[in-house]
PDB file of N, CA and C in Angstrom:
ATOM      1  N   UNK A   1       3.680   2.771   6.553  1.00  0.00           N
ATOM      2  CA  UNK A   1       3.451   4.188   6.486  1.00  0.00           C
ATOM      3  C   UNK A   1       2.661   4.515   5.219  1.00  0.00           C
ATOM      4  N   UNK A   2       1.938   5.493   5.833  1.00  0.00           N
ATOM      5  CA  UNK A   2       1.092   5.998   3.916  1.00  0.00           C
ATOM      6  C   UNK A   2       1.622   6.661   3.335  1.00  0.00           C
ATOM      7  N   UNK A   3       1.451   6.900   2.285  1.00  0.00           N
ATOM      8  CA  UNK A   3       2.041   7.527   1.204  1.00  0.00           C
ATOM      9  C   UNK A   3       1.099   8.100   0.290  1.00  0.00           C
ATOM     10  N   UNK A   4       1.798   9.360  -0.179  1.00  0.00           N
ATOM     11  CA  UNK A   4       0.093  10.007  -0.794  1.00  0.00           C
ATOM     12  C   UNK A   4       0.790  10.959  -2.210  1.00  0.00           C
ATOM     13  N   UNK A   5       0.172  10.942  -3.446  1.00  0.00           N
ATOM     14  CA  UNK A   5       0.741  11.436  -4.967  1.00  0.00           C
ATOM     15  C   UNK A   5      -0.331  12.604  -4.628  1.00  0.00           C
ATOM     16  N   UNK A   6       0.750  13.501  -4.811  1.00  0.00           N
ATOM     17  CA  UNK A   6      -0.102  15.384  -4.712  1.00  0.00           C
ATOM     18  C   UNK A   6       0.509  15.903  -5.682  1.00  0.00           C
ATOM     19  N   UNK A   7      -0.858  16.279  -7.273  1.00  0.00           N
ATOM     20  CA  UNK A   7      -0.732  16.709  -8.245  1.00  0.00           C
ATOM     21  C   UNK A   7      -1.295  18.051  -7.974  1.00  0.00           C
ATOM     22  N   UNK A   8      -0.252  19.168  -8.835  1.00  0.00           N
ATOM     23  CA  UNK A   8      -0.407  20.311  -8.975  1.00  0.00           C
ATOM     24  C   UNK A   8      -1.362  20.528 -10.306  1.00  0.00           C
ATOM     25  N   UNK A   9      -2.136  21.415 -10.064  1.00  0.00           N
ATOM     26  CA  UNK A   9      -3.920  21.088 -11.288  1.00  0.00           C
ATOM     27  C   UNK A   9      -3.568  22.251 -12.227  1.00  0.00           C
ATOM     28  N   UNK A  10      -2.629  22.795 -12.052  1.00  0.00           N
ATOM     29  CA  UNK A  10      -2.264  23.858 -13.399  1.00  0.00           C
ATOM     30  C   UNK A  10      -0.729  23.145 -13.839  1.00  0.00           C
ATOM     31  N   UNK A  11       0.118  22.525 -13.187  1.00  0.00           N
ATOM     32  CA  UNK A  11       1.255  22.225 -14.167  1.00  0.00           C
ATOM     33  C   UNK A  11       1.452  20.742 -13.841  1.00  0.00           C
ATOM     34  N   UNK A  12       0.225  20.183 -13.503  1.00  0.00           N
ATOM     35  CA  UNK A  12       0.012  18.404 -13.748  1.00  0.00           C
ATOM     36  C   UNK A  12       1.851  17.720 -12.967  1.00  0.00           C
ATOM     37  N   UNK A  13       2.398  18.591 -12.118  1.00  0.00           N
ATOM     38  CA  UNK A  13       3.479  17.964 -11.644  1.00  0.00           C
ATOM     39  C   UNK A  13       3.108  17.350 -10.310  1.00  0.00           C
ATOM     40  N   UNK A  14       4.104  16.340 -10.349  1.00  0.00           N
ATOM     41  CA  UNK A  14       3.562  14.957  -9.511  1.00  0.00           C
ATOM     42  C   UNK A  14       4.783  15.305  -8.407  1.00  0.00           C
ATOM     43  N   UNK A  15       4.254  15.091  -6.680  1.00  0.00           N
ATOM     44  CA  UNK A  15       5.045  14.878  -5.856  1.00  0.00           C
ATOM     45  C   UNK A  15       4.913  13.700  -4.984  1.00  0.00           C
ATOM     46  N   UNK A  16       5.630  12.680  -4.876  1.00  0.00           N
ATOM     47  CA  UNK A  16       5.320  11.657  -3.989  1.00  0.00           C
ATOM     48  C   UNK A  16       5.538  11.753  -2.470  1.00  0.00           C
ATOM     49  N   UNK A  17       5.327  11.807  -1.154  1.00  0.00           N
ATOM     50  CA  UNK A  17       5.468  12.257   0.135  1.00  0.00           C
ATOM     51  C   UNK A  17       4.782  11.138   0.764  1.00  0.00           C
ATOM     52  N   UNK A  18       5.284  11.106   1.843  1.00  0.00           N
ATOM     53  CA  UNK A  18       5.102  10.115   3.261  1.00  0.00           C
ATOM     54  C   UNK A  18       3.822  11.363   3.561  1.00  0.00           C
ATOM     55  N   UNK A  19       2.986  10.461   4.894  1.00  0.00           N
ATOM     56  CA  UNK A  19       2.174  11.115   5.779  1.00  0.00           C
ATOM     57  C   UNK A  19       2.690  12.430   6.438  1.00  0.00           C
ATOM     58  N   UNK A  20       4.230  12.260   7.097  1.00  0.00           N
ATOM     59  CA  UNK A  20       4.566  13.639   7.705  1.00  0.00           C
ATOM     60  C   UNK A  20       5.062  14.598   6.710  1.00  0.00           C
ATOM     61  N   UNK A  21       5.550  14.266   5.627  1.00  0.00           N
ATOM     62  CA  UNK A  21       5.865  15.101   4.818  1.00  0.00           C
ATOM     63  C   UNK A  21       4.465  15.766   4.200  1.00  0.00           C
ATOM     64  N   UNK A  22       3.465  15.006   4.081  1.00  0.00           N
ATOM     65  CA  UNK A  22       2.157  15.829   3.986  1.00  0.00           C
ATOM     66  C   UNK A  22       1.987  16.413   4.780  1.00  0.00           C
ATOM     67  N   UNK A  23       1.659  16.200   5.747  1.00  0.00           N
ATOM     68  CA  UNK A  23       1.361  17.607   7.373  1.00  0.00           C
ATOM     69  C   UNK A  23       2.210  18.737   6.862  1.00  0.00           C
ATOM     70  N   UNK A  24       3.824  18.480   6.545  1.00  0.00           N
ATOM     71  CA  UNK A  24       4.501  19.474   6.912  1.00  0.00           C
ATOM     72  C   UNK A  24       4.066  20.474   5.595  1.00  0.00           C
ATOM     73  N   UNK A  25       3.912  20.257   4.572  1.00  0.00           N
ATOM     74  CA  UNK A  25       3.261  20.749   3.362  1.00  0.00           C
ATOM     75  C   UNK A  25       1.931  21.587   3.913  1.00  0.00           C
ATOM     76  N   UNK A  26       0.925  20.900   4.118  1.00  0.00           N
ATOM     77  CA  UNK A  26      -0.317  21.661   4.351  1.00  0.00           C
ATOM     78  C   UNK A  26       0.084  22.464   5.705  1.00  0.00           C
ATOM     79  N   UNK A  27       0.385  22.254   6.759  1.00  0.00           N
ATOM     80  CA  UNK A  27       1.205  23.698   7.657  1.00  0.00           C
ATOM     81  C   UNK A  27       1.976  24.427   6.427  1.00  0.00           C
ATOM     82  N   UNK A  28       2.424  24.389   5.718  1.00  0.00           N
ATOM     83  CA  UNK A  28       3.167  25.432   4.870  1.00  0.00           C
ATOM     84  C   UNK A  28       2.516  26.071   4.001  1.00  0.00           C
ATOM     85  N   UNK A  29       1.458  25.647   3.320  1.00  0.00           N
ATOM     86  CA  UNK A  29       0.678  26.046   2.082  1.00  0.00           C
ATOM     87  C   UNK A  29      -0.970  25.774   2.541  1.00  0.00           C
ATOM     88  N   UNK A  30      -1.585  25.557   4.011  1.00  0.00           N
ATOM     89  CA  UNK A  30      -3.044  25.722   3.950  1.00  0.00           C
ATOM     90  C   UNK A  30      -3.856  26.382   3.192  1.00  0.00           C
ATOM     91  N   UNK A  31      -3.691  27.885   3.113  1.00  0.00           N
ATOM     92  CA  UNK A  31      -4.274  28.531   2.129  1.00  0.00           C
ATOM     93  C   UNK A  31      -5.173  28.440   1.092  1.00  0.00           C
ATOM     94  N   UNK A  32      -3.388  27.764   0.291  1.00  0.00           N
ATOM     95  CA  UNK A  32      -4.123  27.851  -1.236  1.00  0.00           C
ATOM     96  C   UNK A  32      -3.729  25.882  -1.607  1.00  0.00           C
ATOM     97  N   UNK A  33      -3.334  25.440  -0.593  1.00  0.00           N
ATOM     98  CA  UNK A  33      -3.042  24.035  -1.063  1.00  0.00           C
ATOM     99  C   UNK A  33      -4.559  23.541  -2.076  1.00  0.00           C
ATOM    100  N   UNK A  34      -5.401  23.449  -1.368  1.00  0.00           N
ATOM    101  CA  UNK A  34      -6.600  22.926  -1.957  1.00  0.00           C
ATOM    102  C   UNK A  34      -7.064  23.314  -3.078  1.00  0.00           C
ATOM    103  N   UNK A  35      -6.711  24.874  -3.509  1.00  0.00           N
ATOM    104  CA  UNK A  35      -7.019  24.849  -4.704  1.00  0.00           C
ATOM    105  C   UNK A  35      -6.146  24.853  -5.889  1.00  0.00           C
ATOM    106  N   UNK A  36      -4.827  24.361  -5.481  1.00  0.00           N
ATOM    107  CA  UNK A  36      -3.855  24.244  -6.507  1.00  0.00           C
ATOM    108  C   UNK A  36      -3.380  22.646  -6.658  1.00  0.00           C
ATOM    109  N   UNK A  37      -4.132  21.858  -5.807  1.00  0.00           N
ATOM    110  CA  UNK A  37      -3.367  20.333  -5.472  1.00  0.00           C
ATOM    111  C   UNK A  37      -4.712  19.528  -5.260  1.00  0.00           C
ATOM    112  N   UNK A  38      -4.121  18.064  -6.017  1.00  0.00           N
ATOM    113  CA  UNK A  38      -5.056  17.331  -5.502  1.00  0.00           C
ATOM    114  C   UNK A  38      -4.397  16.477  -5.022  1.00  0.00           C
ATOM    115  N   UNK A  39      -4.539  15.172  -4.064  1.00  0.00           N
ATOM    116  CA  UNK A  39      -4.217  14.008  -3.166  1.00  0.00           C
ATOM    117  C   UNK A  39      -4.701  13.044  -3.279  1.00  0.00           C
ATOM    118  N   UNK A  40      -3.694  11.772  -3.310  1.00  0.00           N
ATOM    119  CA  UNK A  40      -4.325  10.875  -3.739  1.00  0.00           C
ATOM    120  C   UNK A  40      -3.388   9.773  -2.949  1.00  0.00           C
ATOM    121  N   UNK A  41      -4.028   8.546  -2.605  1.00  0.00           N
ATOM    122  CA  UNK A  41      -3.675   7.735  -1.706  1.00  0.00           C
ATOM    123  C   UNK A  41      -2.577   6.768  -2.137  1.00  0.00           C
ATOM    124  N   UNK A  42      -1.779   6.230  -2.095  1.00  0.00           N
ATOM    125  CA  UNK A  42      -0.909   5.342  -2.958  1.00  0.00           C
ATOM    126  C   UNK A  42      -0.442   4.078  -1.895  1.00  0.00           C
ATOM    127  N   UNK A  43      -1.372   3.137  -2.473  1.00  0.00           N
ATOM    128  CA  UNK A  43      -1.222   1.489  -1.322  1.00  0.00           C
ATOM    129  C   UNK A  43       0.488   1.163  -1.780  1.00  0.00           C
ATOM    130  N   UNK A  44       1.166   1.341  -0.851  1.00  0.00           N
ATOM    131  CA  UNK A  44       3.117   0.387  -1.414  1.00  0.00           C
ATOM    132  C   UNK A  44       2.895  -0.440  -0.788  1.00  0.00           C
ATOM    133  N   UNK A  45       3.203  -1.671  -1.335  1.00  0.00           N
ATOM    134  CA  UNK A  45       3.236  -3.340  -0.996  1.00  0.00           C
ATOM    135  C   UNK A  45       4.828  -3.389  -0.911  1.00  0.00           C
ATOM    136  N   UNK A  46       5.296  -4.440   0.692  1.00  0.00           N
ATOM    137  CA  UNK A  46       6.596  -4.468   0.790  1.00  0.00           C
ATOM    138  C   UNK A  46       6.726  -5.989   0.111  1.00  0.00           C
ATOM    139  N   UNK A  47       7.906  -6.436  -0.861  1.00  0.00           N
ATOM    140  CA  UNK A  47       7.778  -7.458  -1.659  1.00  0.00           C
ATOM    141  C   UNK A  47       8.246  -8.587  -0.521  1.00  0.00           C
ATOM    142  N   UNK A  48       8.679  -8.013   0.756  1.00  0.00           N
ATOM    143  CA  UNK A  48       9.142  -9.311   2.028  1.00  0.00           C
ATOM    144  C   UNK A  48       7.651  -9.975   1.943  1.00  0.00           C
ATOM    145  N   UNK A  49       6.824  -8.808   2.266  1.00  0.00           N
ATOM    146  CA  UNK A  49       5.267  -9.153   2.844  1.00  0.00           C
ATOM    147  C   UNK A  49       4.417  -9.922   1.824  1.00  0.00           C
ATOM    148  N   UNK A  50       4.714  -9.814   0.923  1.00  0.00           N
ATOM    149  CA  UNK A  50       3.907 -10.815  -0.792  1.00  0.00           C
ATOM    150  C   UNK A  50       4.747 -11.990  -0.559  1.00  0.00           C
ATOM    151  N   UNK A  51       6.183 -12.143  -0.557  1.00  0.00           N
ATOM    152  CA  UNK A  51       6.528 -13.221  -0.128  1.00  0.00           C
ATOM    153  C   UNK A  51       5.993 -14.397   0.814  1.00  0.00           C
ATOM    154  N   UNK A  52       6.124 -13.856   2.250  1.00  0.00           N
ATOM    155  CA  UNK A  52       5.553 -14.358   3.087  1.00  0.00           C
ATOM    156  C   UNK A  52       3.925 -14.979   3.353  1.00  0.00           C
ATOM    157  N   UNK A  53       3.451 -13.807   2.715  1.00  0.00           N
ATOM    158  CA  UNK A  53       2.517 -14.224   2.659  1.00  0.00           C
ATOM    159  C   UNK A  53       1.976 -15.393   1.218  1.00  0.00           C
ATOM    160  N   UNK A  54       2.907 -15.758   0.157  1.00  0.00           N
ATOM    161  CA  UNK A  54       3.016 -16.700  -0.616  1.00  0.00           C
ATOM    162  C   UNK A  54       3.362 -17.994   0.113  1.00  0.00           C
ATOM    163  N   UNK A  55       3.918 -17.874   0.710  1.00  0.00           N
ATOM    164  CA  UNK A  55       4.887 -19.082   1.380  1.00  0.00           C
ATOM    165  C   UNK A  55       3.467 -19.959   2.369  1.00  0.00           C
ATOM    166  N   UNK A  56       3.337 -18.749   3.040  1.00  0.00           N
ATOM    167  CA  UNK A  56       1.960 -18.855   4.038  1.00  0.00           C
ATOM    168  C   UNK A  56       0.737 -19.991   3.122  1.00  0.00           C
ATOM    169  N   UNK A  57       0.045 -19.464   2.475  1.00  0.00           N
ATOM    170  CA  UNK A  57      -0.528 -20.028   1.585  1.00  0.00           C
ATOM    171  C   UNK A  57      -0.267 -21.646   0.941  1.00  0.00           C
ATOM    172  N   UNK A  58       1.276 -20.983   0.621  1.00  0.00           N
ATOM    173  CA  UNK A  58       1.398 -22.788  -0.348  1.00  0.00           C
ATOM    174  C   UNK A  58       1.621 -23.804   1.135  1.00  0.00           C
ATOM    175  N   UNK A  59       2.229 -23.520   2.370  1.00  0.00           N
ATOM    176  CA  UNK A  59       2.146 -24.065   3.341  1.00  0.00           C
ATOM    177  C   UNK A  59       0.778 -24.554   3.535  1.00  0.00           C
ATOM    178  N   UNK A  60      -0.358 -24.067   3.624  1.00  0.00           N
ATOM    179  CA  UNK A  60      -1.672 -24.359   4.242  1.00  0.00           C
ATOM    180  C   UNK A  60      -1.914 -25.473   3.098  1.00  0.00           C
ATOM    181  N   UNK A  61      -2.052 -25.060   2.024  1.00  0.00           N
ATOM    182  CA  UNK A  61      -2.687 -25.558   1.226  1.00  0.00           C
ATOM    183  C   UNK A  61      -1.877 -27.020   1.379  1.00  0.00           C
ATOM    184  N   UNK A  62      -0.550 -26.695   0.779  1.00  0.00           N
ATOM    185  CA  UNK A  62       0.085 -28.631   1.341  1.00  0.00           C
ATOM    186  C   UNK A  62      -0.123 -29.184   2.461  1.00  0.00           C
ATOM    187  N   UNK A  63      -0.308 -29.038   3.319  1.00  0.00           N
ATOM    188  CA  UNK A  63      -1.108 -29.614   4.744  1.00  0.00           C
ATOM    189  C   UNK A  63      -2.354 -29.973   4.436  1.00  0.00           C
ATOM    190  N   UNK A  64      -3.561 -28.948   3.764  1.00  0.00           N
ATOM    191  CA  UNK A  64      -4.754 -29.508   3.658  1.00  0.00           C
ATOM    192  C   UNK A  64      -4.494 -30.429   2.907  1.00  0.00           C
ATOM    193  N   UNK A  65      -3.465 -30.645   1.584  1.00  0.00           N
ATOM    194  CA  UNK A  65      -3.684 -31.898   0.620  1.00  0.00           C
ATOM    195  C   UNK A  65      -3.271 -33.062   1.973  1.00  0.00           C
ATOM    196  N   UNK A  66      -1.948 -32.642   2.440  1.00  0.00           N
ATOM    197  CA  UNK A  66      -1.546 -34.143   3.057  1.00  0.00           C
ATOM    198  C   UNK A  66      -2.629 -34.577   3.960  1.00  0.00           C
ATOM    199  N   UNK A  67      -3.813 -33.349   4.597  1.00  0.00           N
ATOM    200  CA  UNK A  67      -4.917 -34.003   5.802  1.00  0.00           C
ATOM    201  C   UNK A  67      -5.746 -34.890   4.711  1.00  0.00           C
ATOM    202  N   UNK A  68      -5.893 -34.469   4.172  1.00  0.00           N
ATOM    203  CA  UNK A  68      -7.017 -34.984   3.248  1.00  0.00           C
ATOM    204  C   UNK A  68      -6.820 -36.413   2.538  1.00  0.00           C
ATOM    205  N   UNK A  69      -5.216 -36.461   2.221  1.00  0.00           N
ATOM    206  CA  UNK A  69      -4.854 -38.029   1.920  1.00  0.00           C
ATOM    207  C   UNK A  69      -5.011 -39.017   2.658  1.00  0.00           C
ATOM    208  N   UNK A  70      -4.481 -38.602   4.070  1.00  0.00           N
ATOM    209  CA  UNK A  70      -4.404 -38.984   5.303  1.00  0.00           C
ATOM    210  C   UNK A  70      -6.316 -39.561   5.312  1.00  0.00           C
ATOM    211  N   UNK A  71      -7.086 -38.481   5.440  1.00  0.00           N
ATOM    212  CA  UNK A  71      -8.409 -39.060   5.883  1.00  0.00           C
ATOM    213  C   UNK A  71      -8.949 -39.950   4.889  1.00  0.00           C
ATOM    214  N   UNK A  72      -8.701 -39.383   3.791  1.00  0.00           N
ATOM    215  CA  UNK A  72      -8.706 -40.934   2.911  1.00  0.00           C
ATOM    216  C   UNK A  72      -8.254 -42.060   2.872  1.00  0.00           C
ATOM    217  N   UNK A  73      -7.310 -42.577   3.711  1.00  0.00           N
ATOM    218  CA  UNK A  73      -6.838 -43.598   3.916  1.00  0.00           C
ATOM    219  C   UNK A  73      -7.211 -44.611   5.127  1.00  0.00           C
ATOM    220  N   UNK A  74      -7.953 -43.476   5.915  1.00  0.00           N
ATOM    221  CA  UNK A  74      -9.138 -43.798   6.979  1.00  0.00           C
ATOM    222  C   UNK A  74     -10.131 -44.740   6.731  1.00  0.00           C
TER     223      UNK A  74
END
């Protein structure tokens, strides 16, 4: 899910919100949202998914060493 940091440009206060919690904001404040707020995108990395995808990696890579011993011994 995205996630998006919406700073208020006169009292620099920070709100963090999901995608629907943004919709439900701009239905509430269209108006004047834009000129009191700015938006900004915020990438969250799940630490399962850095894991996995570590694991992934050192897997390949030890296979390419063991192919490679292997064809050297060819």
């Amino acid at each position: 899910m995205q996630h998006f940091k919406i700073v208020n440009i006169h009292t620099n206060k920070v709100i963090n919100l999901n995608y629907n919690e943004l919709q439900t904001m701009l239905r509430a404040n269209r108006k004047d949202f834009f000129y009191n707020y700015t938006i900004q995108r915020i990438q969250k990395t799940n630490i399962l998914k850095n894991i996995i995808a570590f694991l992934i990696v050192s897997f390949v890579s030890i296979a390419l060493l063991m192919l490679g011993s292997i064809l050297d011994k060819i």
